[in-house]
PDB file of N, CA and C in Angstrom:
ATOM      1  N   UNK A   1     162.870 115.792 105.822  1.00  0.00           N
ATOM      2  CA  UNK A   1     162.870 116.095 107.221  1.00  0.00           C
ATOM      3  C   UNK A   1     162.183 114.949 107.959  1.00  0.00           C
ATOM      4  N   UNK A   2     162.879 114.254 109.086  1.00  0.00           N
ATOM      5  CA  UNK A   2     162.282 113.590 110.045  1.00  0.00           C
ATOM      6  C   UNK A   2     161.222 114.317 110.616  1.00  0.00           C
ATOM      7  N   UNK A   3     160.390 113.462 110.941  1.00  0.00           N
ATOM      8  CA  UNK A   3     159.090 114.050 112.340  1.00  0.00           C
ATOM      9  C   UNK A   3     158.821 112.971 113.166  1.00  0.00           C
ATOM     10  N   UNK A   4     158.685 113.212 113.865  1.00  0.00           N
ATOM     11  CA  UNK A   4     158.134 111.863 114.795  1.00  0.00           C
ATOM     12  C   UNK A   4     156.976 111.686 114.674  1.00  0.00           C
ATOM     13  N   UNK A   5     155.980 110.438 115.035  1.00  0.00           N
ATOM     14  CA  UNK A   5     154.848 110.323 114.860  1.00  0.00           C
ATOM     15  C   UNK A   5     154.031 111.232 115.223  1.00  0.00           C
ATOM     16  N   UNK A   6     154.581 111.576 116.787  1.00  0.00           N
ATOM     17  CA  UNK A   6     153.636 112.509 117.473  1.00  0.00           C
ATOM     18  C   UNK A   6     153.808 113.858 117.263  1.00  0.00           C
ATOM     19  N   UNK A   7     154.492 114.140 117.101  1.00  0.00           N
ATOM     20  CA  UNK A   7     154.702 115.385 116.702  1.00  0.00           C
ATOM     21  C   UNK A   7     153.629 115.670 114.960  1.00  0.00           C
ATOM     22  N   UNK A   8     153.914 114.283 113.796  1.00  0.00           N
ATOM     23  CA  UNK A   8     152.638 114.458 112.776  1.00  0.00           C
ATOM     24  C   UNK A   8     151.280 114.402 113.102  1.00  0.00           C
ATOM     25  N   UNK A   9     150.893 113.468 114.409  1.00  0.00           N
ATOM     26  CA  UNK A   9     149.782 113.042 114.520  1.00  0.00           C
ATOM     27  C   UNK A   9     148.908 114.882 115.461  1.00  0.00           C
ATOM     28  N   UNK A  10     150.387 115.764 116.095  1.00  0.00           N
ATOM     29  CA  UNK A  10     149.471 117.153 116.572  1.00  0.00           C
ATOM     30  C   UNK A  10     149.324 117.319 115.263  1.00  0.00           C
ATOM     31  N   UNK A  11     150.157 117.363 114.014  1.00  0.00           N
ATOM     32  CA  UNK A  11     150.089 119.175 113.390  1.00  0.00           C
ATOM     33  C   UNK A  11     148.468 118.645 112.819  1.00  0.00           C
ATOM     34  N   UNK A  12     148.222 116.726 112.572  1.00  0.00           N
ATOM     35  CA  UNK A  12     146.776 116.921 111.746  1.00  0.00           C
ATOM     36  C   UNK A  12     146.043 116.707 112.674  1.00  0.00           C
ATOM     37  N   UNK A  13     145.887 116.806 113.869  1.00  0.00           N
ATOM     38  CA  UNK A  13     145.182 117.483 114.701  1.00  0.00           C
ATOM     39  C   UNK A  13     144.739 118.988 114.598  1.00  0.00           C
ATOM     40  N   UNK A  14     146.039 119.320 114.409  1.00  0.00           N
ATOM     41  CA  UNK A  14     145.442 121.450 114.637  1.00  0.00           C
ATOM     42  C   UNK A  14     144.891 121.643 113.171  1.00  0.00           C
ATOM     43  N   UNK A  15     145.375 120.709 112.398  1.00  0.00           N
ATOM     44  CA  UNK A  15     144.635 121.141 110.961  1.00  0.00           C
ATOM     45  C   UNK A  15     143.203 120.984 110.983  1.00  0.00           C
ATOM     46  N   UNK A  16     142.691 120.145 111.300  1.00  0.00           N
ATOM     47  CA  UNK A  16     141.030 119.449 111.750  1.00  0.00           C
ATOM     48  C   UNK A  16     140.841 120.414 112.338  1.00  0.00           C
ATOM     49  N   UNK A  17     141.156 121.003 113.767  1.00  0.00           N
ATOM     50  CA  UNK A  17     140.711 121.555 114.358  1.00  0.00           C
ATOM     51  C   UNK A  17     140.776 123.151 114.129  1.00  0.00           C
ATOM     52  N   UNK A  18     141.822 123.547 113.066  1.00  0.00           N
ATOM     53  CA  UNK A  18     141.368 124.966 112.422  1.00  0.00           C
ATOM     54  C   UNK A  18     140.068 124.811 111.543  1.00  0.00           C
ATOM     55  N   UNK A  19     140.338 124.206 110.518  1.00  0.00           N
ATOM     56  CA  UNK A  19     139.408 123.487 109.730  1.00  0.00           C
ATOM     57  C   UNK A  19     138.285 123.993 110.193  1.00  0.00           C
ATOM     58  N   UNK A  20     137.875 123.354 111.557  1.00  0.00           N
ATOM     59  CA  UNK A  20     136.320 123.100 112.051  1.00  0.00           C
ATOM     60  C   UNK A  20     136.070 124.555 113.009  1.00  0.00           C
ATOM     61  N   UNK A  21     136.652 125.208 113.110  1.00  0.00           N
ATOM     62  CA  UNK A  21     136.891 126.779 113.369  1.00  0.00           C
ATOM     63  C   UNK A  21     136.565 127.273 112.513  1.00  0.00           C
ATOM     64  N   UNK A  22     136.580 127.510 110.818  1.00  0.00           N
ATOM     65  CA  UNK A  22     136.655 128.439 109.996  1.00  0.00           C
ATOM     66  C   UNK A  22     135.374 128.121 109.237  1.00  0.00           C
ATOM     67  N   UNK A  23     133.883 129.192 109.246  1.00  0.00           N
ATOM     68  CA  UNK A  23     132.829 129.395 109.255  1.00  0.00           C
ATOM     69  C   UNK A  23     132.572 128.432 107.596  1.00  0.00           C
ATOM     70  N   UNK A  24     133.240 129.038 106.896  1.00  0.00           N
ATOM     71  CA  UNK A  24     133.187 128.086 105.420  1.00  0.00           C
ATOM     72  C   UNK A  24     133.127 126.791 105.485  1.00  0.00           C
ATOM     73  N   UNK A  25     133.805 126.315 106.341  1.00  0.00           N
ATOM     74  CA  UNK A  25     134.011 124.865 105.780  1.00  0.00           C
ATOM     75  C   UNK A  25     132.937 124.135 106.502  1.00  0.00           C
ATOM     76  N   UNK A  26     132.643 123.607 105.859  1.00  0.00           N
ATOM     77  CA  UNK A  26     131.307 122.504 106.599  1.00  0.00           C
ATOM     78  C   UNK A  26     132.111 120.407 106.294  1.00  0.00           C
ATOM     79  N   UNK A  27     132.147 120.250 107.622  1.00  0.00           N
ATOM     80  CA  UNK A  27     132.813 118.280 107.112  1.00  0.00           C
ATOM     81  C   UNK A  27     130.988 117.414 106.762  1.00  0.00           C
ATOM     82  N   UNK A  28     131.987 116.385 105.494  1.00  0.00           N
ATOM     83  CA  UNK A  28     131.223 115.604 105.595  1.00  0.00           C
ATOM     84  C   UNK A  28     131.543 114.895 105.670  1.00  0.00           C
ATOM     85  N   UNK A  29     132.247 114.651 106.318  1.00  0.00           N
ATOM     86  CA  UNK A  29     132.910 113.210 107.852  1.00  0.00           C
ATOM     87  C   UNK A  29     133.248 113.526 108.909  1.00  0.00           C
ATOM     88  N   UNK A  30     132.993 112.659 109.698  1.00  0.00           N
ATOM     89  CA  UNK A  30     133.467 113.235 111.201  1.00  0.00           C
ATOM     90  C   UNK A  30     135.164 113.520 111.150  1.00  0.00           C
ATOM     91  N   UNK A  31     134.933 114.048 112.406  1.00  0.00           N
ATOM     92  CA  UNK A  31     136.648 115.316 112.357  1.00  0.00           C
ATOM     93  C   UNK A  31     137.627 114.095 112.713  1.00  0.00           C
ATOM     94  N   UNK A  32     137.430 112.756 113.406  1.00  0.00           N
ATOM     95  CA  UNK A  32     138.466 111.761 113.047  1.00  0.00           C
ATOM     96  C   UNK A  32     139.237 111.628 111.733  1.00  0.00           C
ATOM     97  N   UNK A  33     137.957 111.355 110.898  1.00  0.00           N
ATOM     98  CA  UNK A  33     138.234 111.374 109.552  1.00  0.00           C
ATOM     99  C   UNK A  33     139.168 112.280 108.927  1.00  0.00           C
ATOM    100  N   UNK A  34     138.742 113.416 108.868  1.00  0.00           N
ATOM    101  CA  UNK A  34     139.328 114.508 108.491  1.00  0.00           C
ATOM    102  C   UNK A  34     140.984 114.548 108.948  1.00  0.00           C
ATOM    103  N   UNK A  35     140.815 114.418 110.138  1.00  0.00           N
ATOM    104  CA  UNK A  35     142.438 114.201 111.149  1.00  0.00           C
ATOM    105  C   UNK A  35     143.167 112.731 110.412  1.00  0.00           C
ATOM    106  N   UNK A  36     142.239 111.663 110.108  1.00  0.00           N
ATOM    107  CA  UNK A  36     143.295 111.088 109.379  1.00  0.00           C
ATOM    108  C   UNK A  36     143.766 111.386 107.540  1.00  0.00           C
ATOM    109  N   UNK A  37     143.090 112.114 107.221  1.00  0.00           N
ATOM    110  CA  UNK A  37     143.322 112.633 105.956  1.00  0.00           C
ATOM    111  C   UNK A  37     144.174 113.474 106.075  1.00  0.00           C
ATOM    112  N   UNK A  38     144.039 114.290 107.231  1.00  0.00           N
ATOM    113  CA  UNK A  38     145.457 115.424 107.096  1.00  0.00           C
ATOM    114  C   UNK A  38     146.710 114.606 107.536  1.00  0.00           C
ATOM    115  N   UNK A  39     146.538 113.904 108.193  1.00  0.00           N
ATOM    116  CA  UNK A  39     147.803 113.101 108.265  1.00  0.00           C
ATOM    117  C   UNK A  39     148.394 112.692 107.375  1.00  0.00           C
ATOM    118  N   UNK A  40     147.719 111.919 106.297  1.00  0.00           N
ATOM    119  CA  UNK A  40     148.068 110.964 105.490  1.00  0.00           C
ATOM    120  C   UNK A  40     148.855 112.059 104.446  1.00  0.00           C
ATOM    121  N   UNK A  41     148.273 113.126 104.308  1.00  0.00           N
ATOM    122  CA  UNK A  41     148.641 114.265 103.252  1.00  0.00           C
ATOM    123  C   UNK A  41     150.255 114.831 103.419  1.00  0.00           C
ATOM    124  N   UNK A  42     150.164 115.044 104.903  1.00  0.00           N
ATOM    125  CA  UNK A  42     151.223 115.508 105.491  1.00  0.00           C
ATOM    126  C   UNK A  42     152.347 114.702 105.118  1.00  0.00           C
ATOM    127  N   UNK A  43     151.893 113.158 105.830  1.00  0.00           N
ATOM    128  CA  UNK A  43     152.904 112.171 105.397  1.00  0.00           C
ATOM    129  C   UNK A  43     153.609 112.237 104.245  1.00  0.00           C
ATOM    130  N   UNK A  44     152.735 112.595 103.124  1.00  0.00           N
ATOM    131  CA  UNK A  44     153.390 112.008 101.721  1.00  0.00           C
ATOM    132  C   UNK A  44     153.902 113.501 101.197  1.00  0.00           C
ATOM    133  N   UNK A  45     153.367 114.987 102.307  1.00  0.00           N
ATOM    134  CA  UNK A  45     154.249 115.871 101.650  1.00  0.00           C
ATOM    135  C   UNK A  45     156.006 116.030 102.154  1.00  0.00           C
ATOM    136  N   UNK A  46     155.970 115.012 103.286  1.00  0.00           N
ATOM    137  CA  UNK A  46     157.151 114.906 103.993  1.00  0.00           C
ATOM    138  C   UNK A  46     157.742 113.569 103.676  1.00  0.00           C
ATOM    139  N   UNK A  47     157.428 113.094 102.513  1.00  0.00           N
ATOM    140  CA  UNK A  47     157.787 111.796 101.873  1.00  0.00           C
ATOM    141  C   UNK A  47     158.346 112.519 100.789  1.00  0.00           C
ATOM    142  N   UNK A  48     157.559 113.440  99.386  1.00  0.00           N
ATOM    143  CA  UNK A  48     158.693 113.774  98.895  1.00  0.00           C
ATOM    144  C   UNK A  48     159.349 114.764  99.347  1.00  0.00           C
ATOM    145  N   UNK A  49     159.270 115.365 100.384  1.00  0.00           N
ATOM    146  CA  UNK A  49     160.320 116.051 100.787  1.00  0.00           C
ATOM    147  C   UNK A  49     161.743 115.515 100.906  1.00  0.00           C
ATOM    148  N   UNK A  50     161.983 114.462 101.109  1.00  0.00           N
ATOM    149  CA  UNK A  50     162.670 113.890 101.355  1.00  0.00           C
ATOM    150  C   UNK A  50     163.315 113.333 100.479  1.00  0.00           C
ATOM    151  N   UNK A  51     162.313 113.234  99.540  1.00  0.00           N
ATOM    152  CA  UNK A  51     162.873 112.631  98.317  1.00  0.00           C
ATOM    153  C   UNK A  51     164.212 114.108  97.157  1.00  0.00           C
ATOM    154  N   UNK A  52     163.255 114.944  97.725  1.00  0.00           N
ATOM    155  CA  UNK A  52     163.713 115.920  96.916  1.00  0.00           C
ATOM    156  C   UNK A  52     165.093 116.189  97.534  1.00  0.00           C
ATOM    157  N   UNK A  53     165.336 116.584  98.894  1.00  0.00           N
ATOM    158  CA  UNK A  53     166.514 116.732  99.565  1.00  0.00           C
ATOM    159  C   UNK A  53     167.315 115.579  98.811  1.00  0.00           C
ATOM    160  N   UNK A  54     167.283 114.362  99.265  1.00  0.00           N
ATOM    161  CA  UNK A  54     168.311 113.191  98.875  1.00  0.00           C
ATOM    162  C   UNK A  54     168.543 113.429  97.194  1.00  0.00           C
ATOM    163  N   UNK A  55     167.936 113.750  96.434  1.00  0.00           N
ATOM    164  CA  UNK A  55     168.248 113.932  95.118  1.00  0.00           C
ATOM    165  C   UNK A  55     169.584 115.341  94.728  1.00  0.00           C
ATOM    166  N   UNK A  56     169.111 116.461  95.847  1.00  0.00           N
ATOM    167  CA  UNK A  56     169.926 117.672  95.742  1.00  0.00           C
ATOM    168  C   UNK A  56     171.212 117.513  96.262  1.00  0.00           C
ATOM    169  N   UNK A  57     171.448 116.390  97.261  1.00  0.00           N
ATOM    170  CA  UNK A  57     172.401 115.985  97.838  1.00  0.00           C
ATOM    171  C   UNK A  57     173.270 115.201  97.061  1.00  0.00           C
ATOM    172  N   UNK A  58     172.562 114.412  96.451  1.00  0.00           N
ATOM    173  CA  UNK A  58     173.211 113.223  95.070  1.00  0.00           C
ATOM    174  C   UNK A  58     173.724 113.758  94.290  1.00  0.00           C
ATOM    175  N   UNK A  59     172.853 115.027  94.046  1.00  0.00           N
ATOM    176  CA  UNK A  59     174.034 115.871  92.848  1.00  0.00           C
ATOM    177  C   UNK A  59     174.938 116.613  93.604  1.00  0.00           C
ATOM    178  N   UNK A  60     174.791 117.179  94.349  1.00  0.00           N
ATOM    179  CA  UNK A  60     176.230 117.703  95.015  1.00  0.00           C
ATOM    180  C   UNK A  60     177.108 116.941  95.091  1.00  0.00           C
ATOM    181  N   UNK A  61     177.083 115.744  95.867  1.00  0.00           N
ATOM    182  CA  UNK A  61     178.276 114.672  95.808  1.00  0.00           C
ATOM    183  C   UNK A  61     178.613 114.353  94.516  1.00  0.00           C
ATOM    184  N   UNK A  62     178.344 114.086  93.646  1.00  0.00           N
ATOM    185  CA  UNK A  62     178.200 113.791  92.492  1.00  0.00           C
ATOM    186  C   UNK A  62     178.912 114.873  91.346  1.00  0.00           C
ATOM    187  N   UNK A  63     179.668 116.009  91.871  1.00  0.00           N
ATOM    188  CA  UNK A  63     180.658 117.249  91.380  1.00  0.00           C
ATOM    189  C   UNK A  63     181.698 116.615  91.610  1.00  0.00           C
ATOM    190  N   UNK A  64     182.726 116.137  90.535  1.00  0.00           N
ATOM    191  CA  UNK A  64     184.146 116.198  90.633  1.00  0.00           C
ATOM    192  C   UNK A  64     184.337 116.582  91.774  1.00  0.00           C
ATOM    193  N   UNK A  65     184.402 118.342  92.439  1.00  0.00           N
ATOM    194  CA  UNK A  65     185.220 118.782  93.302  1.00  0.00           C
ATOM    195  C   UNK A  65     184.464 118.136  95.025  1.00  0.00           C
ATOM    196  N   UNK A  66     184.738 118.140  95.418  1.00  0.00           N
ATOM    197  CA  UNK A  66     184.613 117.878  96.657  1.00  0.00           C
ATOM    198  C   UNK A  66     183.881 118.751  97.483  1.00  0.00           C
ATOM    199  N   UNK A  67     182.582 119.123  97.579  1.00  0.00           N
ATOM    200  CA  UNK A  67     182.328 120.726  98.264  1.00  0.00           C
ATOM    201  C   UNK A  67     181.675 119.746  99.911  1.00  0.00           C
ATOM    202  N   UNK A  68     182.245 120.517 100.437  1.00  0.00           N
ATOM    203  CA  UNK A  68     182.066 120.390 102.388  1.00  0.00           C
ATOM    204  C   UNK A  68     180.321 120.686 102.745  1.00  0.00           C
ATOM    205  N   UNK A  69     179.243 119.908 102.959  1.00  0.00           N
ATOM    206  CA  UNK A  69     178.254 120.521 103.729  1.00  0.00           C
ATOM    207  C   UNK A  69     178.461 121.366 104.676  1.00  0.00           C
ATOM    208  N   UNK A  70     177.769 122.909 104.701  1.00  0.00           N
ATOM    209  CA  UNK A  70     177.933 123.529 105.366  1.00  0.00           C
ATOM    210  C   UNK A  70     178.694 125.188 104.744  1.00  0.00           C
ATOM    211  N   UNK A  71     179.203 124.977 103.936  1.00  0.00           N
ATOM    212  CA  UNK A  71     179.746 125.753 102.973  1.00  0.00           C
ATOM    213  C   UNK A  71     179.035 126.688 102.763  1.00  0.00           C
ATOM    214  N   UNK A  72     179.576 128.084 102.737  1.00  0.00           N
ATOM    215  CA  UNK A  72     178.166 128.801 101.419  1.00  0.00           C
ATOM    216  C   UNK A  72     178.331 128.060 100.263  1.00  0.00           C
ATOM    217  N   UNK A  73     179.391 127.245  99.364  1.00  0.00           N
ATOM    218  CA  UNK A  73     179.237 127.098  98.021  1.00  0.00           C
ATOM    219  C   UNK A  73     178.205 125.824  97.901  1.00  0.00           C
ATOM    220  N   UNK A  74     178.056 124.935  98.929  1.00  0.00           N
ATOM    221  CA  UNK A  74     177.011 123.595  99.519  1.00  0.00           C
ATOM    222  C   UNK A  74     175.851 124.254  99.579  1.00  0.00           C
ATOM    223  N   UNK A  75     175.854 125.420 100.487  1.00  0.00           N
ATOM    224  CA  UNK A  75     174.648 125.662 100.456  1.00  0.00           C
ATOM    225  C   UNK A  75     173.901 126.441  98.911  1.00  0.00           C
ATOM    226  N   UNK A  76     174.277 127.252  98.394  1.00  0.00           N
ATOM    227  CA  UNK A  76     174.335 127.731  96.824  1.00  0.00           C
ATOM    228  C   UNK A  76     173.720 126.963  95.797  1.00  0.00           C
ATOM    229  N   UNK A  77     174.492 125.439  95.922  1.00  0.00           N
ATOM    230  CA  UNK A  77     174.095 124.742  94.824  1.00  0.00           C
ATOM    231  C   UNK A  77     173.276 124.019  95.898  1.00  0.00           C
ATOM    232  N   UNK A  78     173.013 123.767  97.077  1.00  0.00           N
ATOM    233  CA  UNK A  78     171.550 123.002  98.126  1.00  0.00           C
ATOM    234  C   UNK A  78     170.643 123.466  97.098  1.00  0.00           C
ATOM    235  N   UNK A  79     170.612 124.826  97.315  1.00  0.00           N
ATOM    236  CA  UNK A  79     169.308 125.199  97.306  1.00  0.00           C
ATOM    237  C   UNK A  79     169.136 125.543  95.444  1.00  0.00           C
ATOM    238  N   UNK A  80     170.004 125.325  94.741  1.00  0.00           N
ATOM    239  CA  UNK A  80     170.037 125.589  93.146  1.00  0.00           C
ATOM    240  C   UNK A  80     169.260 124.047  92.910  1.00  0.00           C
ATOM    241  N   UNK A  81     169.664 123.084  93.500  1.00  0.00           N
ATOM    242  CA  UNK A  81     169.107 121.558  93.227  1.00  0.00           C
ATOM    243  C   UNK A  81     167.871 121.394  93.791  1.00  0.00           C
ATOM    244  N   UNK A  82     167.655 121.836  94.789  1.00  0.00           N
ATOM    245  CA  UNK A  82     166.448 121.736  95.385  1.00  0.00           C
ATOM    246  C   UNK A  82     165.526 122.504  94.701  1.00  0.00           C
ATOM    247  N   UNK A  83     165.434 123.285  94.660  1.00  0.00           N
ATOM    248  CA  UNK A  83     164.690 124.482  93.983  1.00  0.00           C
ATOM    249  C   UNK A  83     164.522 123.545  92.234  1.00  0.00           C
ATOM    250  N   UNK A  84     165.483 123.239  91.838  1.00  0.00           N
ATOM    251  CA  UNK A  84     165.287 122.749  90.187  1.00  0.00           C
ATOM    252  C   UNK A  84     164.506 121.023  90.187  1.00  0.00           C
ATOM    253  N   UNK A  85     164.777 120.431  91.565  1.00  0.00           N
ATOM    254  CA  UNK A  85     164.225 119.051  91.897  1.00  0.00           C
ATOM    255  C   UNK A  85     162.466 119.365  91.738  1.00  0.00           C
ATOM    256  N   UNK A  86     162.181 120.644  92.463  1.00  0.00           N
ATOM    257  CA  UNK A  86     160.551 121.239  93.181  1.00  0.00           C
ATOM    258  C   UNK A  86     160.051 121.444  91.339  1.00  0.00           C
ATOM    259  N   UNK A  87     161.325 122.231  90.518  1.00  0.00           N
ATOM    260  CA  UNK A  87     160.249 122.371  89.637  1.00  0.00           C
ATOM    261  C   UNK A  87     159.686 121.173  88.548  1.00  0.00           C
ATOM    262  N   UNK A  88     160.963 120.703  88.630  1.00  0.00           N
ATOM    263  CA  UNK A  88     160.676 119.102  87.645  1.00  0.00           C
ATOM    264  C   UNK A  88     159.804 118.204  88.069  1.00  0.00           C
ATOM    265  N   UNK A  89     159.316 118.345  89.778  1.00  0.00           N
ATOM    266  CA  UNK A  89     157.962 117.906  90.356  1.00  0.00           C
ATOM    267  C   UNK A  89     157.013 118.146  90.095  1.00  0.00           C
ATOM    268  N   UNK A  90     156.834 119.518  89.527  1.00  0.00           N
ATOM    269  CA  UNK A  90     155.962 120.589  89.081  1.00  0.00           C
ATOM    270  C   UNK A  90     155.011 121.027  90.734  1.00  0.00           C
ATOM    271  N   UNK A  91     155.995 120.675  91.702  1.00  0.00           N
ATOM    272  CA  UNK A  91     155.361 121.234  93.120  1.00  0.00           C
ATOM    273  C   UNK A  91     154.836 122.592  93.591  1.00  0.00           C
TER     274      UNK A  91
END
């Protein structure tokens, strides 16, 4: 999935800032810090995300038959590849 910068740079914003809401957690770095750590996290969970999609897609194309995105039978095996990509990640 695409995101735009700004749109990553709110969500690790609201993460910091739940974070520093919730009585447990105590930082030992300032909440910049923290905001760029959730970023960076985010980034790379929307890095293999991406990775995983393009792999589920590779094998679909990759069937003799020809199946149409958009399909229930596309979507069926989407989510049979995706789902088997997540576990060989061990995600």
């Amino acid at each position: 999935m695409r995101i735009s910068r700004d749109k990553l740079n709110k969500l690790a914003h609201t993460v910091a800032d739940t974070l520093a809401e919730v009585d447990e957690v105590d930082f030992l770095e300032d909440r910049n810090t923290i905001r760029q750590e959730a970023r960076k996290a985010l980034e790379q969970l929307f890095a293999e995300e991406t990775k995983i999609d393009q792999a589920a897609r590779l094998k679909i194309s990759s069937q003799r038959k020809i199946i149409q995105e958009g399909t229930p039978e596309w979507d069926i095996l989407y989510r049979k590849y995706y789902n088997d990509e997540v576990r060989r990640l061990g995600i």
